[in-house]
C-alpha atoms as a PDB file:
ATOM      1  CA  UNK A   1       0.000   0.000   0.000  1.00  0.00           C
ATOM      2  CA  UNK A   2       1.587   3.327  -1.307  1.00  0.00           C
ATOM      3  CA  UNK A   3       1.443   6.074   1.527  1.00  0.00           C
ATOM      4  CA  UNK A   4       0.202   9.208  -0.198  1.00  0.00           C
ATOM      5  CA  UNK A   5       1.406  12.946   0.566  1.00  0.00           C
ATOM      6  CA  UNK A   6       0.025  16.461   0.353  1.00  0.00           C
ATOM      7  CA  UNK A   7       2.611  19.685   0.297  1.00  0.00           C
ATOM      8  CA  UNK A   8       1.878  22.417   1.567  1.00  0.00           C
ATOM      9  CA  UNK A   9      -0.173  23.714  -1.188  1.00  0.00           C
ATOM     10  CA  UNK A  10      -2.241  20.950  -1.979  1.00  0.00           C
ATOM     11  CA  UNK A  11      -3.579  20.703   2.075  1.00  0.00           C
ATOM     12  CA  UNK A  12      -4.379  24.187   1.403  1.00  0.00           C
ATOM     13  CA  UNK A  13      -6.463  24.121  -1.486  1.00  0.00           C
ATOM     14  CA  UNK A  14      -8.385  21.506  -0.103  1.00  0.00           C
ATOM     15  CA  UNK A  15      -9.212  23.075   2.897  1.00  0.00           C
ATOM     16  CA  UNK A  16      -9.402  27.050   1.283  1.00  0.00           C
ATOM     17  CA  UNK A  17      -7.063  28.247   3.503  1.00  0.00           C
ATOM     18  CA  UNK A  18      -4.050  30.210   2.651  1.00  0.00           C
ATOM     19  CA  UNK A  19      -0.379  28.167   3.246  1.00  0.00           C
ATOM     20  CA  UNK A  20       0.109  30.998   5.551  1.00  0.00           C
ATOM     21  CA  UNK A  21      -2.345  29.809   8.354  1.00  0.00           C
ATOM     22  CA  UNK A  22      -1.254  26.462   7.908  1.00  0.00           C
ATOM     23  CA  UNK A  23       2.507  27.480   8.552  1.00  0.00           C
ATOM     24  CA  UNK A  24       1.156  29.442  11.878  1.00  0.00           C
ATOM     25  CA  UNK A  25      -0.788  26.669  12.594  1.00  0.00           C
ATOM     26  CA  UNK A  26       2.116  24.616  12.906  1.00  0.00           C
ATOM     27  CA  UNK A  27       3.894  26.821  14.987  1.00  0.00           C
ATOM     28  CA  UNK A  28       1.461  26.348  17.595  1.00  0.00           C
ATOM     29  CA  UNK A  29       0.316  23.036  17.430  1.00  0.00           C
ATOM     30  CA  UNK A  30      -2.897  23.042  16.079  1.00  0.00           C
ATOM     31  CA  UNK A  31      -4.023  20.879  12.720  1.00  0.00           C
ATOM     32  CA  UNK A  32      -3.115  17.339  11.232  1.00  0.00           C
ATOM     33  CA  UNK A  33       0.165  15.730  11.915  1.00  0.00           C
ATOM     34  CA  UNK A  34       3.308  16.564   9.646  1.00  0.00           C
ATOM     35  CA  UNK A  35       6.489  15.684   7.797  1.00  0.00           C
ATOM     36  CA  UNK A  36       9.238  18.450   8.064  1.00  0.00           C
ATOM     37  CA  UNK A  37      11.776  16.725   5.814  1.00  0.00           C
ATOM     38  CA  UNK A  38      15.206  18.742   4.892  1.00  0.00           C
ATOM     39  CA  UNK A  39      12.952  22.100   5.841  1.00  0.00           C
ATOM     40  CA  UNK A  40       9.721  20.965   3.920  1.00  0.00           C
ATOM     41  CA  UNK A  41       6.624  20.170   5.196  1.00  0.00           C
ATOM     42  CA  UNK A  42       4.244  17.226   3.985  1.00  0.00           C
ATOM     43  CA  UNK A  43       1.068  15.711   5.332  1.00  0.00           C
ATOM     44  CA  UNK A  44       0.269  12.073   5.322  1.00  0.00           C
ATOM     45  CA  UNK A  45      -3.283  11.501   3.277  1.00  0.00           C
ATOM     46  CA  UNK A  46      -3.890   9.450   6.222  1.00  0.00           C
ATOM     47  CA  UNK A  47      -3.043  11.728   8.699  1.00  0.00           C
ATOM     48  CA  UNK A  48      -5.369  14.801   7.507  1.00  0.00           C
ATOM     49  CA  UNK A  49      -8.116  12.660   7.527  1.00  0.00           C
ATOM     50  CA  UNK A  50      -8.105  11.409  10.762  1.00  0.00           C
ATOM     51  CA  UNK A  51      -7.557  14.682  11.266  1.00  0.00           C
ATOM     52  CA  UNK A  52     -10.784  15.580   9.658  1.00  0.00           C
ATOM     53  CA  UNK A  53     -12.335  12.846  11.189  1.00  0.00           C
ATOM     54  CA  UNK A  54     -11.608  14.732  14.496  1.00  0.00           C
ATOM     55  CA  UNK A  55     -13.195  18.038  13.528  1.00  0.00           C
ATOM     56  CA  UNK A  56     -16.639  16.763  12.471  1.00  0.00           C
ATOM     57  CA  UNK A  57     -19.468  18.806  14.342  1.00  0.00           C
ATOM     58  CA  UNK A  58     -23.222  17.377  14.681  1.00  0.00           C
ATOM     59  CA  UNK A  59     -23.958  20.778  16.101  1.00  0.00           C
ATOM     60  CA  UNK A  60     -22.308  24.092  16.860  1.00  0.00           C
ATOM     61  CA  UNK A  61     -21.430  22.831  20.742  1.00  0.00           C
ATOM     62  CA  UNK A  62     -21.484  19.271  19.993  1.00  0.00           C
ATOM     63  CA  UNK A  63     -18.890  17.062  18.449  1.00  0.00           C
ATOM     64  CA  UNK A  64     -19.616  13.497  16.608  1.00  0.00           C
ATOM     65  CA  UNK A  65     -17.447  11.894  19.490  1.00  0.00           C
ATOM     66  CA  UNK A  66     -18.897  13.559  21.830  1.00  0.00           C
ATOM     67  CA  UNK A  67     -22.588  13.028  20.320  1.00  0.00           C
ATOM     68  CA  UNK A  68     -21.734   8.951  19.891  1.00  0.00           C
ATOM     69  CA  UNK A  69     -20.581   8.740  23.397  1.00  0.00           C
ATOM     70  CA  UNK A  70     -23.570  10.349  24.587  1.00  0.00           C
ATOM     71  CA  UNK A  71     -26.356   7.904  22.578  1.00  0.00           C
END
């Protein structure tokens, strides 16, 4: 099984966000886990969507973790 990588770039067209909040994001630990190989950055496919897995909302103040451990 081939393990597929975004740059930089790529994570941030496919979230809209500008590379620029993803490099501050970074510097204080927020967002999916990452690669800094010989000073560039790559995410793991796998790893930005467990990532998005995590941010799923059923409502506003209510996670989908939060919501399945509560049925």
């Amino acid at each position: 099984m081939d393990v597929v990588h975004l740059n930089q770039k790529q994570l941030a067209a496919r979230w809209s966000i500008s590379e620029a909040t993803l490099e501050r994001w970074h510097s204080i630990g927020i967002g999916p886990k990452f690669l800094k190989l010989c000073a560039r950055v790559a995410y793991r496919q796998v790893d930005v969507e467990v990532y998005e897995e995590s941010c799923l909302q059923v409502s506003t103040s209510q996670s989908v973790a939060a919501h399945a451990r509560s049925s």
